[in-house]
Structure formats: structure tokens, C-alpha cells
PDB file of N, CA and C in Angstrom:
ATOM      1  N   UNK A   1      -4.146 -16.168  -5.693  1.00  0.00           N
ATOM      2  CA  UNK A   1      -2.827 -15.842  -5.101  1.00  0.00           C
ATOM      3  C   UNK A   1      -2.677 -14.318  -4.979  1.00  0.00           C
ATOM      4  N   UNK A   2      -2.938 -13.501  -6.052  1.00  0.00           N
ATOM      5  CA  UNK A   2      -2.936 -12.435  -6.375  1.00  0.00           C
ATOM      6  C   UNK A   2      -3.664 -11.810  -4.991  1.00  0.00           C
ATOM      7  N   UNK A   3      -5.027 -11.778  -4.768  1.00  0.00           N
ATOM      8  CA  UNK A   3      -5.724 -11.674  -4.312  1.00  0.00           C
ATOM      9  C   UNK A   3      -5.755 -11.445  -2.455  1.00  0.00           C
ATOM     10  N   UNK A   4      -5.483 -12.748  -2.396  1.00  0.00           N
ATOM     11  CA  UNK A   4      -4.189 -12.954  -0.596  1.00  0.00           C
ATOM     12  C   UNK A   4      -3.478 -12.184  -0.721  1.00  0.00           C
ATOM     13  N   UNK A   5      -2.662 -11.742  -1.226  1.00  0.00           N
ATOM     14  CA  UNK A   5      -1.384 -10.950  -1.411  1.00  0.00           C
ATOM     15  C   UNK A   5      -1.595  -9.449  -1.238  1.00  0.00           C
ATOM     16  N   UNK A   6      -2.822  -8.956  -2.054  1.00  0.00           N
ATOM     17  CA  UNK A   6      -3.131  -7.591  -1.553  1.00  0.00           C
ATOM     18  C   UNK A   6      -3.836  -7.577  -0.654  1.00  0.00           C
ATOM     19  N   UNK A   7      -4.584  -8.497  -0.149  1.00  0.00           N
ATOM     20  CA  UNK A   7      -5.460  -8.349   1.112  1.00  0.00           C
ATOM     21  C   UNK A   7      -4.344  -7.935   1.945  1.00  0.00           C
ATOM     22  N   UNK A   8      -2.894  -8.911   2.324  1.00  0.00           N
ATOM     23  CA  UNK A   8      -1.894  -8.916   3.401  1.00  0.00           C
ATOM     24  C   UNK A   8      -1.175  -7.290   3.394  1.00  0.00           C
ATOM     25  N   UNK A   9      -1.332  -6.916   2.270  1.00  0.00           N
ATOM     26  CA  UNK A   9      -0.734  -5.459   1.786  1.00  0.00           C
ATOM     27  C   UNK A   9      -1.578  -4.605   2.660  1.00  0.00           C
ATOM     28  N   UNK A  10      -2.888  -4.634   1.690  1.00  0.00           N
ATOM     29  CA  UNK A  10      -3.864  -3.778   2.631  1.00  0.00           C
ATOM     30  C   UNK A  10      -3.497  -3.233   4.364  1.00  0.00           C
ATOM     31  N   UNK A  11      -3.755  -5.046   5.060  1.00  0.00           N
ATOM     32  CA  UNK A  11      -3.728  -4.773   6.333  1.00  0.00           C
ATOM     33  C   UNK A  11      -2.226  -3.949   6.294  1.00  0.00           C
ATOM     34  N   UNK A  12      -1.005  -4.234   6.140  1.00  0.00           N
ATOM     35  CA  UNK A  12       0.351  -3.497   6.063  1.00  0.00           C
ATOM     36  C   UNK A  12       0.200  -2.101   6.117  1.00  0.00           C
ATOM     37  N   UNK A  13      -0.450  -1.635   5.296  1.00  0.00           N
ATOM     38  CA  UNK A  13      -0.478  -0.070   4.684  1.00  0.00           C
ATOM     39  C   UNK A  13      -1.631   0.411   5.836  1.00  0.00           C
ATOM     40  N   UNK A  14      -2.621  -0.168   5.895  1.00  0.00           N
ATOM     41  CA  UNK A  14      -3.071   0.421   7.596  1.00  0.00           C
ATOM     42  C   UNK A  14      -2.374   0.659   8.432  1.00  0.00           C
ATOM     43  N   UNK A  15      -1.421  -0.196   8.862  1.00  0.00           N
ATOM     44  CA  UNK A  15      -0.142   0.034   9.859  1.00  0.00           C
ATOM     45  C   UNK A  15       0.538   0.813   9.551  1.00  0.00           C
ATOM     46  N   UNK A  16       1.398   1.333   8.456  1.00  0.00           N
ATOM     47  CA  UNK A  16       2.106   1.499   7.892  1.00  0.00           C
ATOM     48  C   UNK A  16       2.044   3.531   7.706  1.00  0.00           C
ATOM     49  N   UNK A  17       0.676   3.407   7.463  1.00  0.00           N
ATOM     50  CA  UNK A  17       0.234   4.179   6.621  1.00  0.00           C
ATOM     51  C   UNK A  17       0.508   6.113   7.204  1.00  0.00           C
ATOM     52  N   UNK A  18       0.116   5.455   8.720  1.00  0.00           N
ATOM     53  CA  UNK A  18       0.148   6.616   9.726  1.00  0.00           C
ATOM     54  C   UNK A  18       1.977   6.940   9.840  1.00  0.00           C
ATOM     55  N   UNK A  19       2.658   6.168  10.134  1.00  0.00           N
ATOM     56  CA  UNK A  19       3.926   6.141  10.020  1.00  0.00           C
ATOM     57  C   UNK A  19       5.125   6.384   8.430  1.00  0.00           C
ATOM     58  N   UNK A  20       5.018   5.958   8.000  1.00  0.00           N
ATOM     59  CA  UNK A  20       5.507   5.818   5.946  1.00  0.00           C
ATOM     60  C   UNK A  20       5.124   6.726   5.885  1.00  0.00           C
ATOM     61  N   UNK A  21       5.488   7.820   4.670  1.00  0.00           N
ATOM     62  CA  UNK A  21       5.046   8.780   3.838  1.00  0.00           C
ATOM     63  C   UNK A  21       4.022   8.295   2.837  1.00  0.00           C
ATOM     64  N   UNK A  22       3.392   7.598   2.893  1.00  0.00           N
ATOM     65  CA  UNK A  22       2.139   7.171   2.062  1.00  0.00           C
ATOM     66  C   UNK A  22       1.247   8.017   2.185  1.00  0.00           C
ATOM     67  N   UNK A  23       0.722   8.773   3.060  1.00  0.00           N
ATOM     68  CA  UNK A  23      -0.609   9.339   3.812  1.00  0.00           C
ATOM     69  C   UNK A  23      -0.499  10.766   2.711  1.00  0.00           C
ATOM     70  N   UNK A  24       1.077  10.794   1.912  1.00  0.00           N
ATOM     71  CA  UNK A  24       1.036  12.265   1.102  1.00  0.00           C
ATOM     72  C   UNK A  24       0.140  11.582  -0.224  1.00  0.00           C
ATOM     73  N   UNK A  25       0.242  10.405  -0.251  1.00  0.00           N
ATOM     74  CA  UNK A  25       0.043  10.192  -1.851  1.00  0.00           C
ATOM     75  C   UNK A  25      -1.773   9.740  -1.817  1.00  0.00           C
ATOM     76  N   UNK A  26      -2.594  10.542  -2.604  1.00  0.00           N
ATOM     77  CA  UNK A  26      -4.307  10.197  -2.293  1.00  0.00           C
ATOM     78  C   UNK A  26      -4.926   8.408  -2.585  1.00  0.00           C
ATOM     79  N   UNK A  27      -5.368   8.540  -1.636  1.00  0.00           N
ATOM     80  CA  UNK A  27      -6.021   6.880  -1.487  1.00  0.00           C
ATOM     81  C   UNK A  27      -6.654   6.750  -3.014  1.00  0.00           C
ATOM     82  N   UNK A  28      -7.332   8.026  -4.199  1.00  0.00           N
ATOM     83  CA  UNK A  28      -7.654   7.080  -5.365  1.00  0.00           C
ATOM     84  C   UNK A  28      -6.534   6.998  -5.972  1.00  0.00           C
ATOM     85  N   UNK A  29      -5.535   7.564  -6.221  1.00  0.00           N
ATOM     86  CA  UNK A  29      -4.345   6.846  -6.917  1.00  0.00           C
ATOM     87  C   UNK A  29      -3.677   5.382  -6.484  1.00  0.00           C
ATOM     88  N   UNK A  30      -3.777   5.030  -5.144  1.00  0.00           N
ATOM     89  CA  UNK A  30      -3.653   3.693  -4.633  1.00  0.00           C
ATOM     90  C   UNK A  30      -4.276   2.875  -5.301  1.00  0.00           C
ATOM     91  N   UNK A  31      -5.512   2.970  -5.303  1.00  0.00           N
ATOM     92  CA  UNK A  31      -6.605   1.712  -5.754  1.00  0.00           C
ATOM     93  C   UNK A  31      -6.172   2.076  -7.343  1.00  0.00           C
ATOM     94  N   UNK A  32      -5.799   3.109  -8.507  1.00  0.00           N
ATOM     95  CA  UNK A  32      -5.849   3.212  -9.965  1.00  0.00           C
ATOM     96  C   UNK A  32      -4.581   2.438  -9.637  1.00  0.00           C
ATOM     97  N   UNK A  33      -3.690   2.512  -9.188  1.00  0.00           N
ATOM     98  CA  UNK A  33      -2.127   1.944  -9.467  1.00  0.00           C
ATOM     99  C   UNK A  33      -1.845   0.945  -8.230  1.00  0.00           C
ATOM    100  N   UNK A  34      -2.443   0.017  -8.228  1.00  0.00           N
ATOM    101  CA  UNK A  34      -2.185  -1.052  -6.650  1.00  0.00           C
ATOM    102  C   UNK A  34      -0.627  -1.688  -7.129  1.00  0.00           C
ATOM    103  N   UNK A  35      -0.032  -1.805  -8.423  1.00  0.00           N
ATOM    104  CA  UNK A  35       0.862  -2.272  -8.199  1.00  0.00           C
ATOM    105  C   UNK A  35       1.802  -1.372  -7.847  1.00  0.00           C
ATOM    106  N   UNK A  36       2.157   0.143  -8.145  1.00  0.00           N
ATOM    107  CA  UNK A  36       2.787   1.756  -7.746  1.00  0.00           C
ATOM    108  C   UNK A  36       3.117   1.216  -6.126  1.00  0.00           C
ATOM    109  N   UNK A  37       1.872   0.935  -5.310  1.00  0.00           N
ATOM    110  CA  UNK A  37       1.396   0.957  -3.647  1.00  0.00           C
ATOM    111  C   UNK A  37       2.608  -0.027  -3.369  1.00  0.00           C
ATOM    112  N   UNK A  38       2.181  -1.803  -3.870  1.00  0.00           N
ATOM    113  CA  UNK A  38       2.588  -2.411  -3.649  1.00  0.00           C
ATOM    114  C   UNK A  38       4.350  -2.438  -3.919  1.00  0.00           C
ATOM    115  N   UNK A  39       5.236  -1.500  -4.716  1.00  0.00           N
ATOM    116  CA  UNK A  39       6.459  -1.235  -4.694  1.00  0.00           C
ATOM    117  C   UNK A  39       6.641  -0.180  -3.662  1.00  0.00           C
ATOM    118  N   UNK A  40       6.186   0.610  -3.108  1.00  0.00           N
ATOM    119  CA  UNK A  40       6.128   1.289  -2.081  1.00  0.00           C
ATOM    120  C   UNK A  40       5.943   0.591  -0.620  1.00  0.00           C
ATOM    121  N   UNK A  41       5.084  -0.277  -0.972  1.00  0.00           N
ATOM    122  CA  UNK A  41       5.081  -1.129   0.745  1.00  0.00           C
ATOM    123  C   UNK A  41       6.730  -1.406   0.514  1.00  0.00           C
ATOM    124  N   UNK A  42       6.948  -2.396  -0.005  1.00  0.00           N
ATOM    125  CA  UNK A  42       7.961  -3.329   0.326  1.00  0.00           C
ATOM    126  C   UNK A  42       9.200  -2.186   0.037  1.00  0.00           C
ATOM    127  N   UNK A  43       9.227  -1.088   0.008  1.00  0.00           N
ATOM    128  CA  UNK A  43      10.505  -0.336  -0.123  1.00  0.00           C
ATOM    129  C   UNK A  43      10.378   0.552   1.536  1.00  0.00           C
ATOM    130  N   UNK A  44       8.961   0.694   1.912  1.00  0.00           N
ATOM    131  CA  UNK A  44       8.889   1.388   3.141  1.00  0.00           C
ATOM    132  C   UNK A  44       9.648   0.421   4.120  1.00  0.00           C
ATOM    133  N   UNK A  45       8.877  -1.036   4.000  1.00  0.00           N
ATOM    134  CA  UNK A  45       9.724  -1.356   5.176  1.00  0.00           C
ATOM    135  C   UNK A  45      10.814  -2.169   4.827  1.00  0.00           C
TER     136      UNK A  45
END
């Protein structure tokens, strides 16, 4: 379940990524803190 769930994130934050202020915060802190990312998707959009 887990698993599906960040895959669907992933693709999101590709989209997302160029647009959202995400692009300030470095891609290895994403992958150390995926759950940090994942409160950030769902607050971006």
C-alpha cells in the first residue's frame, strides 16, 4: 500500500516540482525524509 502511494507521489512531485517551491529543498533530503515530501505534496496542492 505504502509503496503505490509513493510511487503516485513521485509522479505528482515531477509535475509539481517545476511549479511548487520544492525545487528549493535538495532531492537528498527528499529521499532521507519521504514522509517531510509527502506533507508537502498534499499542502502544495
Amino acid at each position: 500500500m505504502r509503496a503505490s502511494i509513493i510511487g503516485s507521489i513521485r509522479v505528482r512531485q515531477s509535475r509539481v516540482t517545476p511549479i511548487g517551491p520544492i525545487p528549493s529543498v535538495p532531492r537528498e533530503r527528499r529521499q532521507q525524509t519521504p514522509m517531510v515530501s509527502h506533507t508537502i505534496d498534499l499542502r502544495a496542492l
